[in-house]
Protein backbone atom coordinates (compact mmCIF):
# COMPACT_ATOMS: atom_id res chain seq x y z
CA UNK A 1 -29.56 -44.72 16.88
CA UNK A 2 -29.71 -48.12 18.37
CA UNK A 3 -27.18 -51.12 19.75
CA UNK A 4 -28.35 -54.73 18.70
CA UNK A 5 -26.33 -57.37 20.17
CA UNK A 6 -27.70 -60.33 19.34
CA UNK A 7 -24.73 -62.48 20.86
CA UNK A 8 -21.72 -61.02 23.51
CA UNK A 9 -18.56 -62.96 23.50
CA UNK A 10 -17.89 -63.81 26.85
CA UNK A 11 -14.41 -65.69 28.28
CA UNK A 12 -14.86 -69.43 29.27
CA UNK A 13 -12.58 -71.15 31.82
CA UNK A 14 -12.20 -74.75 32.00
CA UNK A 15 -12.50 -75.87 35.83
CA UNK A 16 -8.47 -76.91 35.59
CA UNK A 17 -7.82 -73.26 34.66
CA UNK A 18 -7.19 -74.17 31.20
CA UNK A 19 -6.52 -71.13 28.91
CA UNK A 20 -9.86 -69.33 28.12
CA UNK A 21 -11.41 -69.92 25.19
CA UNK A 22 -14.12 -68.02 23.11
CA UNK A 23 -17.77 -68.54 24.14
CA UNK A 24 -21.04 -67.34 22.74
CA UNK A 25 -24.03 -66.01 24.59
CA UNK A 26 -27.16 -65.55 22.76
CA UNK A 27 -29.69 -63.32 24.75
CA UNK A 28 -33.33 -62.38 24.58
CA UNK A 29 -32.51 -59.44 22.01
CA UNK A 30 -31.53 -62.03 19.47
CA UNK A 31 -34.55 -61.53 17.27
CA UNK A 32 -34.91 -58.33 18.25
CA UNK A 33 -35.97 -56.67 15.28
CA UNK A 34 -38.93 -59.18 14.53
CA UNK A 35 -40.25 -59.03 18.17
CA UNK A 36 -43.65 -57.35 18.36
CA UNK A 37 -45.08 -55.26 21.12
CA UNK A 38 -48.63 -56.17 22.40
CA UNK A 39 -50.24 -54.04 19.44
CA UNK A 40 -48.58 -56.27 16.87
CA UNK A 41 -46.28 -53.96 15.81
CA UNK A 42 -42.53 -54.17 15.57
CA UNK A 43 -40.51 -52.92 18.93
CA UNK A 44 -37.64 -51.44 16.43
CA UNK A 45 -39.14 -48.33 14.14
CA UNK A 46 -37.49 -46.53 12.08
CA UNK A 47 -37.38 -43.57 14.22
CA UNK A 48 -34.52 -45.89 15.70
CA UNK A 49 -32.38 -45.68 12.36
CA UNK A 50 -29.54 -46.25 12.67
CA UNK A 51 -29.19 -49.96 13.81
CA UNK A 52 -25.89 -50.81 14.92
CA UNK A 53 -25.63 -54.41 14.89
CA UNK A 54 -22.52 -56.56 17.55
CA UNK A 55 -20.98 -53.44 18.84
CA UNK A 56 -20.03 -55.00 21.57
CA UNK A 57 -18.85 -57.60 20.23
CA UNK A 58 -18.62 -59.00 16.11
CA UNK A 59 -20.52 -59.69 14.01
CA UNK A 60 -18.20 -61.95 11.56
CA UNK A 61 -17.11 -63.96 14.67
CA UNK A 62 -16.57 -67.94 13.67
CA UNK A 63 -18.10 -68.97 16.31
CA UNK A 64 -21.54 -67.31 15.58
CA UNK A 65 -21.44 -68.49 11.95
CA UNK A 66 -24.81 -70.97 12.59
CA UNK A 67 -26.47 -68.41 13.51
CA UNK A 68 -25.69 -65.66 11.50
CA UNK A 69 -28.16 -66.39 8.14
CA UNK A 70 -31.07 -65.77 10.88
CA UNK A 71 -29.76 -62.45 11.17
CA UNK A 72 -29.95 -61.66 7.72
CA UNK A 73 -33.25 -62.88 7.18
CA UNK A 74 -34.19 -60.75 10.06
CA UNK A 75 -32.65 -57.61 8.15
CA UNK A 76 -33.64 -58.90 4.49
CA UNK A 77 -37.64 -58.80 6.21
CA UNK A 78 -37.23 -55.15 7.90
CA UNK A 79 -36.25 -52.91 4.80
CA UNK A 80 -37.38 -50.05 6.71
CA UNK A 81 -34.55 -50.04 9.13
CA UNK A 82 -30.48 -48.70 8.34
CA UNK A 83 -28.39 -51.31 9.59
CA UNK A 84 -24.42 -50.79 10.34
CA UNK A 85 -22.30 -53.34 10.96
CA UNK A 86 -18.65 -52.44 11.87
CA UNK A 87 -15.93 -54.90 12.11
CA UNK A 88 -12.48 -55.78 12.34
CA UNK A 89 -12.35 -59.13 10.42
CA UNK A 90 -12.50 -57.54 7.20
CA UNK A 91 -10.94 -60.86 5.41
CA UNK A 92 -14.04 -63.07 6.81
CA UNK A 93 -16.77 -60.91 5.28
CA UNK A 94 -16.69 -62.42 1.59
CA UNK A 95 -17.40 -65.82 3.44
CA UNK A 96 -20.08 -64.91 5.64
CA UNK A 97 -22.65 -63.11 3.17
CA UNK A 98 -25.78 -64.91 2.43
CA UNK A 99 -26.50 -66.29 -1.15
CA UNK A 100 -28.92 -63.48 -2.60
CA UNK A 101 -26.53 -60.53 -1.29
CA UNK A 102 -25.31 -59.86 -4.68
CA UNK A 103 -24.03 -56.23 -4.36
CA UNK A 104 -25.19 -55.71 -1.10
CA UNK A 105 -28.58 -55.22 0.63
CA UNK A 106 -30.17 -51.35 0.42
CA UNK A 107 -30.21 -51.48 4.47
CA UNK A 108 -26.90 -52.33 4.84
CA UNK A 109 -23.27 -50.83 5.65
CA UNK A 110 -20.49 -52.29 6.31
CA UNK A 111 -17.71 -50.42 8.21
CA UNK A 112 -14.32 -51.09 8.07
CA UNK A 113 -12.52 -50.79 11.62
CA UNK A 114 -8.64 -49.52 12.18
CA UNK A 115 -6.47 -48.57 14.58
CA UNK A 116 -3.21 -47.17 12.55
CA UNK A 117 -1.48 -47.11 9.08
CA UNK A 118 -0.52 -50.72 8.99
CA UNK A 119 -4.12 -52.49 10.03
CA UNK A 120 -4.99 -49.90 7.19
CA UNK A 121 -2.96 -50.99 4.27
CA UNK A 122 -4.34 -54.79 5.40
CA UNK A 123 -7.86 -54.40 5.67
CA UNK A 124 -9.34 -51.71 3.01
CA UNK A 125 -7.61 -53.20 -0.10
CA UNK A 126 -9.46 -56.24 0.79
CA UNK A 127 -12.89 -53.76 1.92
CA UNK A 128 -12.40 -52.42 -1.54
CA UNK A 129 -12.85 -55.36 -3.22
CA UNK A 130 -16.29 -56.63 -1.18
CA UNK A 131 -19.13 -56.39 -3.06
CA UNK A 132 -20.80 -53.63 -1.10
CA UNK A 133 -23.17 -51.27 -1.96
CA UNK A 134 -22.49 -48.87 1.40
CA UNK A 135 -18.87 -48.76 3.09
CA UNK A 136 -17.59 -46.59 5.60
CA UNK A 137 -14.28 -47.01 7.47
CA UNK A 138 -14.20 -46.88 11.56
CA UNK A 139 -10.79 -45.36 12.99
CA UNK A 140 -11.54 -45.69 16.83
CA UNK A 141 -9.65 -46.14 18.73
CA UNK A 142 -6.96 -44.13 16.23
CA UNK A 143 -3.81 -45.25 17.36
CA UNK A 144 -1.26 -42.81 15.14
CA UNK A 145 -1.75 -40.44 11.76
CA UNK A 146 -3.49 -42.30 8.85
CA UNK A 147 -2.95 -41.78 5.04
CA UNK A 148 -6.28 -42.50 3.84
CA UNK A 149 -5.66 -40.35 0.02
CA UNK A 150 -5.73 -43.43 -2.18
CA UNK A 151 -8.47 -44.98 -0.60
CA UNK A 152 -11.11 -42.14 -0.75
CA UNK A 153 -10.34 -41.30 -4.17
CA UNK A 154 -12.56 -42.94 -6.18
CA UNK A 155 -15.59 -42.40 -3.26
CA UNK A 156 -16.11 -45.94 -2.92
CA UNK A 157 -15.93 -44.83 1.21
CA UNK A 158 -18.80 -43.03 2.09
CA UNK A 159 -17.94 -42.13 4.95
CA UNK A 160 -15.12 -41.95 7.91
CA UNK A 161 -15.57 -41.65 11.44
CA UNK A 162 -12.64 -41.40 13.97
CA UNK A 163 -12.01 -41.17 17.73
CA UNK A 164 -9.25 -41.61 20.30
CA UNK A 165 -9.76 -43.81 23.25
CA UNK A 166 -12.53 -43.32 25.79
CA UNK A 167 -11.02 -46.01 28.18
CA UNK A 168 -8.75 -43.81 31.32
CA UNK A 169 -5.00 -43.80 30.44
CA UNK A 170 -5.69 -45.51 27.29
CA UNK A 171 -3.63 -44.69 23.81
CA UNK A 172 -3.13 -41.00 23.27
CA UNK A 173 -5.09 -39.44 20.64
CA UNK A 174 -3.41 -36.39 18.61
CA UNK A 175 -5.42 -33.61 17.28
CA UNK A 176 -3.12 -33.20 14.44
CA UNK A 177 -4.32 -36.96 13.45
CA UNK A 178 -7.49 -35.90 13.23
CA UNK A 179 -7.31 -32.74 11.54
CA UNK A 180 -5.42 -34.99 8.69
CA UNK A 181 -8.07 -37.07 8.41
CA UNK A 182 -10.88 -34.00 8.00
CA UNK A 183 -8.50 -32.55 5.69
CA UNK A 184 -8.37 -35.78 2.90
CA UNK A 185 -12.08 -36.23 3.99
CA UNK A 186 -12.76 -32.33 2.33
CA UNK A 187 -10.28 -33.02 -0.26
CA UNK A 188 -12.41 -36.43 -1.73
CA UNK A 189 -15.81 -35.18 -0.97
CA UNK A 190 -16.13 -37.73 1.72
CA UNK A 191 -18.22 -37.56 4.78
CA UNK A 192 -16.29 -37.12 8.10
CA UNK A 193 -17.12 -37.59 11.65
CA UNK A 194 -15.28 -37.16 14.75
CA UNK A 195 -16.62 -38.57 17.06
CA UNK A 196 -14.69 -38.44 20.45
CA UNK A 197 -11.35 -37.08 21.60
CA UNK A 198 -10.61 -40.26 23.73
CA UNK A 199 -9.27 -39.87 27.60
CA UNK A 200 -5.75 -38.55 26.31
CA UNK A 201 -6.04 -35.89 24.07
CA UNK A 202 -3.46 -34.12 22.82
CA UNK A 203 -3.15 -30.51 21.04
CA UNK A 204 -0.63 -27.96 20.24
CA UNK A 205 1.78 -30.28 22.09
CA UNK A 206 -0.19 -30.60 25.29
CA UNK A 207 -1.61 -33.27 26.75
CA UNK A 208 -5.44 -32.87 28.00
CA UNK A 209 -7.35 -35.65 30.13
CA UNK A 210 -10.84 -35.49 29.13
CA UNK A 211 -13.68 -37.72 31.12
CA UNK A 212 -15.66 -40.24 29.62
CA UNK A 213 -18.77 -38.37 29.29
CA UNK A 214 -17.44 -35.42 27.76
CA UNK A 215 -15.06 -36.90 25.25
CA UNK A 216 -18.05 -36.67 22.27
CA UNK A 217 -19.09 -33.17 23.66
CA UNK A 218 -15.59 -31.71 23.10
CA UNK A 219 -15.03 -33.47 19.69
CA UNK A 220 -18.24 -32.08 18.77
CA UNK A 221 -17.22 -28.61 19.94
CA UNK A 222 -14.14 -28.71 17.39
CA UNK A 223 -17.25 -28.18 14.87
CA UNK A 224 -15.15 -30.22 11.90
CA UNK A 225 -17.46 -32.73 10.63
CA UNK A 226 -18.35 -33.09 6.87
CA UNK A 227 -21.13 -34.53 4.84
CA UNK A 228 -21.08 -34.83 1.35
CA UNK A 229 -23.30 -37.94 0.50
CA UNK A 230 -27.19 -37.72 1.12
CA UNK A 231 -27.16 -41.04 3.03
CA UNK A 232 -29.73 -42.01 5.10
CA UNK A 233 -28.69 -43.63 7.52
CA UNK A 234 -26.75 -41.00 9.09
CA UNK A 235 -27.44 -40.16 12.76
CA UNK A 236 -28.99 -36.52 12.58
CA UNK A 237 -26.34 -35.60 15.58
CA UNK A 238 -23.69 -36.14 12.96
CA UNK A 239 -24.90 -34.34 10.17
CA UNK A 240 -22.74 -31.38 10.56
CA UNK A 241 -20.64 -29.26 7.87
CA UNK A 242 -17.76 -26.36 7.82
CA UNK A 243 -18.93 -26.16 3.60
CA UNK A 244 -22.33 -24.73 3.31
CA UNK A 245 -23.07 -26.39 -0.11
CA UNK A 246 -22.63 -29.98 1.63
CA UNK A 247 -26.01 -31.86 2.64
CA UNK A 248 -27.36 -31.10 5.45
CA UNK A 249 -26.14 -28.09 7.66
CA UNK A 250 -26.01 -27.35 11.25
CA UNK A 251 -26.34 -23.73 10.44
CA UNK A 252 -29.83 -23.73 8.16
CA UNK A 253 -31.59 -21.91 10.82
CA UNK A 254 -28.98 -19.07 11.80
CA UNK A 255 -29.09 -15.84 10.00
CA UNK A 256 -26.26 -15.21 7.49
CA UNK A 257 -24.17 -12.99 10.36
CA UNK A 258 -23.95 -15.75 13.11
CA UNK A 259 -23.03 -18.03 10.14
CA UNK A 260 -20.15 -16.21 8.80
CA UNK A 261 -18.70 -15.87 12.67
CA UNK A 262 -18.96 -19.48 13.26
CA UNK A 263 -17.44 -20.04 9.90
CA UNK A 264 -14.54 -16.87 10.85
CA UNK A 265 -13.96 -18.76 13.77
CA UNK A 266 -13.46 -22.00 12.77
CA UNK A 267 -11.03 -20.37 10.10
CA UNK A 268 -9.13 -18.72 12.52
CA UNK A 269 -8.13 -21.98 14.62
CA UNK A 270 -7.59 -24.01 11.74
CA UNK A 271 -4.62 -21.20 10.77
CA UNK A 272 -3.39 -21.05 13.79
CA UNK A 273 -2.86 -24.49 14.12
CA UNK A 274 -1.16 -24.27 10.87
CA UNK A 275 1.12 -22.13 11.84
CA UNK A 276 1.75 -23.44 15.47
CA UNK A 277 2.77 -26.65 13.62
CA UNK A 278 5.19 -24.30 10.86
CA UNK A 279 6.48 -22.58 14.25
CA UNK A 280 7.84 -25.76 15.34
CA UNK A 281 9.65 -26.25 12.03
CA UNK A 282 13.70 -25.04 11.70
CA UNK A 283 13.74 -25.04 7.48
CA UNK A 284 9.72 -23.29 7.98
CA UNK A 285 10.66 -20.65 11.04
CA UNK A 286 14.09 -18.96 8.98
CA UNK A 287 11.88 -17.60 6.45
CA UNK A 288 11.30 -14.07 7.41
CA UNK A 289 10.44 -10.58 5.46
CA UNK A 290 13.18 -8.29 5.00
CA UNK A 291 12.64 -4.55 5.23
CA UNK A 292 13.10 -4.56 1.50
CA UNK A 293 9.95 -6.68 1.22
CA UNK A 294 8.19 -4.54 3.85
CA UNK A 295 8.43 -1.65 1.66
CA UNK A 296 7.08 -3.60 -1.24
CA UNK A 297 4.14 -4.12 0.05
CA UNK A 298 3.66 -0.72 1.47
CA UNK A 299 3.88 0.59 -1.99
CA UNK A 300 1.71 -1.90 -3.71
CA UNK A 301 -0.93 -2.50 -1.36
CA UNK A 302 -2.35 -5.81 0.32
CA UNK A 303 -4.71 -6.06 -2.49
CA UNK A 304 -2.03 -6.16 -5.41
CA UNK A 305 -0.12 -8.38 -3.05
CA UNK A 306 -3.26 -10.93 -3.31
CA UNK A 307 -3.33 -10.78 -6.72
CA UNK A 308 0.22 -11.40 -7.04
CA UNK A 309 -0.55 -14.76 -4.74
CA UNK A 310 -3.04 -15.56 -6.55
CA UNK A 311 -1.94 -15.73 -9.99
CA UNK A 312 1.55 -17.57 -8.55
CA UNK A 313 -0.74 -19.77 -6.86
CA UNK A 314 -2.93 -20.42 -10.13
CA UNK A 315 0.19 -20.77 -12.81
CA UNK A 316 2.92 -22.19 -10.82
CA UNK A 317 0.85 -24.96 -8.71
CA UNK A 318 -2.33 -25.03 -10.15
CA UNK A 319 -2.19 -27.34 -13.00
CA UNK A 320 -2.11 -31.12 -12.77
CA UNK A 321 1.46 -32.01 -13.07
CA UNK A 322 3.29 -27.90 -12.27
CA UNK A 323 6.36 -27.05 -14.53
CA UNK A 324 9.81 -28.18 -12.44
CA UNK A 325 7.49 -29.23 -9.59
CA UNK A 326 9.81 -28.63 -6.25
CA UNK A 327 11.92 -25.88 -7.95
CA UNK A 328 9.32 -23.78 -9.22
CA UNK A 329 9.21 -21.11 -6.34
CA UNK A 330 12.60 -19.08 -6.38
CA UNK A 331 13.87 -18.44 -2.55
CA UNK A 332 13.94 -14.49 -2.97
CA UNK A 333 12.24 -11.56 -5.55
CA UNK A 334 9.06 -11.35 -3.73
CA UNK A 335 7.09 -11.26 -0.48
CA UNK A 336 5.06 -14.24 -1.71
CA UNK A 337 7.99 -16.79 -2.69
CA UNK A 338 9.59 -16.19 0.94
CA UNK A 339 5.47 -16.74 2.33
CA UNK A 340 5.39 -19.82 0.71
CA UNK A 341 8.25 -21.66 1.70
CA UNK A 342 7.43 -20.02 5.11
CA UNK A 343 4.26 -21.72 4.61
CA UNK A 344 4.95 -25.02 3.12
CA UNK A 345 2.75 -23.99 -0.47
CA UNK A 346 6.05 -23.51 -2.85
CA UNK A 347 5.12 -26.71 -4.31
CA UNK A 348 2.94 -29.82 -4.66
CA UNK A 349 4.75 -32.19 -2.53
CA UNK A 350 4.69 -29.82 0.30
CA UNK A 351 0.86 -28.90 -0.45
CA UNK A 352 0.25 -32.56 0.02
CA UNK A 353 2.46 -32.99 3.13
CA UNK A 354 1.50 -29.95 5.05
CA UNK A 355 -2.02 -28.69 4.10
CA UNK A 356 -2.71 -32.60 2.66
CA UNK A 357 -3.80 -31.24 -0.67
CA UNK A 358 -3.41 -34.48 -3.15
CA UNK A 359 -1.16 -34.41 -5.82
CA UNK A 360 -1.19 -35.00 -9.56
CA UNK A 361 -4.73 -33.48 -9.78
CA UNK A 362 -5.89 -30.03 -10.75
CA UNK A 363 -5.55 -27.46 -7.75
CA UNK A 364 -9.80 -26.61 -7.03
CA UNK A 365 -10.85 -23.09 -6.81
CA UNK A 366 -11.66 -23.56 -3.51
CA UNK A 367 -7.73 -25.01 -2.48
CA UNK A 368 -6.60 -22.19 -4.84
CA UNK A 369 -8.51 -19.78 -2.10
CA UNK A 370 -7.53 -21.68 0.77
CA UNK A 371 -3.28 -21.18 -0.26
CA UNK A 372 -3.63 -17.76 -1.06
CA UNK A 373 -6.20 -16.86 2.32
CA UNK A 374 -3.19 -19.05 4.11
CA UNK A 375 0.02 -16.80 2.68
CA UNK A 376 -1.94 -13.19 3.31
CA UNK A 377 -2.51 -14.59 6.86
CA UNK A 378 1.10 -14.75 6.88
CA UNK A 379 1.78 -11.66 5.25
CA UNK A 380 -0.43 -9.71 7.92
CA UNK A 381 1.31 -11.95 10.63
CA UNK A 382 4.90 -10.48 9.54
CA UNK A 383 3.62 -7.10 9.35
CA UNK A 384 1.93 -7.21 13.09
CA UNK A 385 5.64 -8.59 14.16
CA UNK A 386 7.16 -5.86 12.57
CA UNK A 387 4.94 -3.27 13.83
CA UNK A 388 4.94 -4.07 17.68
């Protein structure tokens, strides 16, 4: 990974003490990745991939616009290096491309920046409609929860990357937030990085104050990041995965035991999030078994319990558009109905608000297993309540 700035936007005061004004400063890195070293060969190699280009600054800036086709020449002559450009002026990108971009260079993505919901619902309609052959969107610093559902759907997003902020007593960052966002990542098949909790970092309610330089070592010790798409120009420190079968994985060189712990672990914390975050719930929290429905499943057995999940889960949620959807699970009858309004899974809507599970598609296998793994995690809860 590498930082190209090729300009900095400084602040310019007039000697009256006028207001400031914007001013360009074009440094010796400006050509940067056409500059030889004294064997004639390029100072940038590919062993540098990715190139971040402005990120201290912008790239789509107005006031850099005479000088911006050099840039792309520079990038159109070194096809050998992954260039990322990440901006928050969306709506002058159409304007600034040169004239043989057509659908985009191979070496090039573009990333989207935003802060919250409504720079969102701005910027990536107009993102969408770029011609672009690589996007990704930027959420740093991530000011509030996103909805990002219609967006990813049709995987023109590659890829998302989110953060709180680093600055001390900045904007508080949310854990919650940024489970959300993993969550609709995993649900679209979209690659997910998290790439700093930020200096104010809150979870399960409390607020944490995390340093500067340890901000990307704890978000990478939440051990949540996705890849789906076989991109290049993904930094190797980000090419980590909870799902085995996507990409590249951090745990290719562990034997199947440590994997299944890591994996066990990271299950574990995800559910007990969940179900800090039901605790905190009134309608969620009154939803209790009964000794009635403690004997039921002492004489049927956890396993036949399961089953009975499962084939709920399957017929009464499972298909595209469920039967009475909102009314379908009755209130009483069975341990499972009183787990899932316990557990926010009694219908679709709720699937999509609490777990984020989109709507008006078929339920996967693999969402099918992740409702029923979160009820009998309930189940077991009530019976170790009832027990001690």
């Amino acid at each position: 990974m590498y930082h190209w700035n090729p300009w900095i936007l400084n602040q310019q005061v007039s000697k009256k003490d006028a207001p400031m004004s914007p001013c360009l400063h074009f440094g010796e890195n400006f050509d940067l990745p056409i500059q030889l070293d004294s064997m004639g060969k390029y100072l940038l190699s590919p062993e540098q991939n990715p190139i971040y280009i402005c990120p201290d600054s912008e790239f789509f800036l107005k006031e850099a616009d005479e000088k911006r086709d050099k840039i792309w020449e520079m990038i159109k002559e070194r096809t050998d290096l992954d260039f990322i450009i990440i901006t928050k002026k969306i709506d002058r990108v159409k304007d600034c491309l040169p004239k043989d971009w057509g659908m985009g260079y191979d070496n090039v993505t573009l990333s989207c920046l935003c802060t919250n919901q409504t720079q969102a619902d701005l910027s990536i309609p107009i993102f969408l409609n770029l011609p672009l052959k690589y996007r990704e969107l930027y959420l740093e610093p991530l000011l509030g929860p996103i909805d990002l559902l219609k967006y990813l759907k049709d995987h023109r997003i590659l890829k998302v990357t989110c953060g709180g902020d680093e600055n001390e007593g900045g904007s508080p960052c949310d854990y919650q937030w940024i489970l959300s966002l993993k969550d609709q990542c995993q649900a679209t098949g979209t690659d997910f990085y998290f790439k700093q909790t930020g200096n104010r970092f809150i979870m399960k309610g409390k607020e944490y104050r995390i340093g500067r330089k340890d901000q990307i070592r704890q978000a990478d010790k939440a051990n949540i990041n996705l890849q789906f798409n076989q991109k290049k120009n993904i930094p190797f420190g980000q090419q980590k995965t909870l799902g085995v079968e996507a990409g590249f994985s951090e745990f290719e060189e562990m034997d199947f035991s440590q994997l299944m712990s890591l994996q066990e672990a990271a299950s574990k914390e995800v559910y007990e999030d969940l179900f800090y975050r039901l605790g905190k719930s009134k309608f969620r929290s009154r939803f209790q078994l009964k000794e009635e429905d403690f004997k039921y499943i002492e004489e049927k057995g956890l396993d036949v319990i399961e089953s009975h999940a499962r084939d709920f889960i399957t017929k009464r949620l499972g298909p595209k558009e469920p039967e009475h959807d909102g009314k379908q699970t009755p209130m009483r009858g069975h341990p499972i109905f009183i787990g899932q309004h316990a557990t926010a899974t009694c219908c679709r809507g709720c699937l999509y608000k609490w777990h984020h599970i989109p709507e008006h598609i078929p339920l996967s296998q693999k969402e099918i297993d992740y409702i029923v793994n979160v009820l009998m995690e309930w189940v077991k809860k009530q019976l170790n309540n009832r027990n001690n």
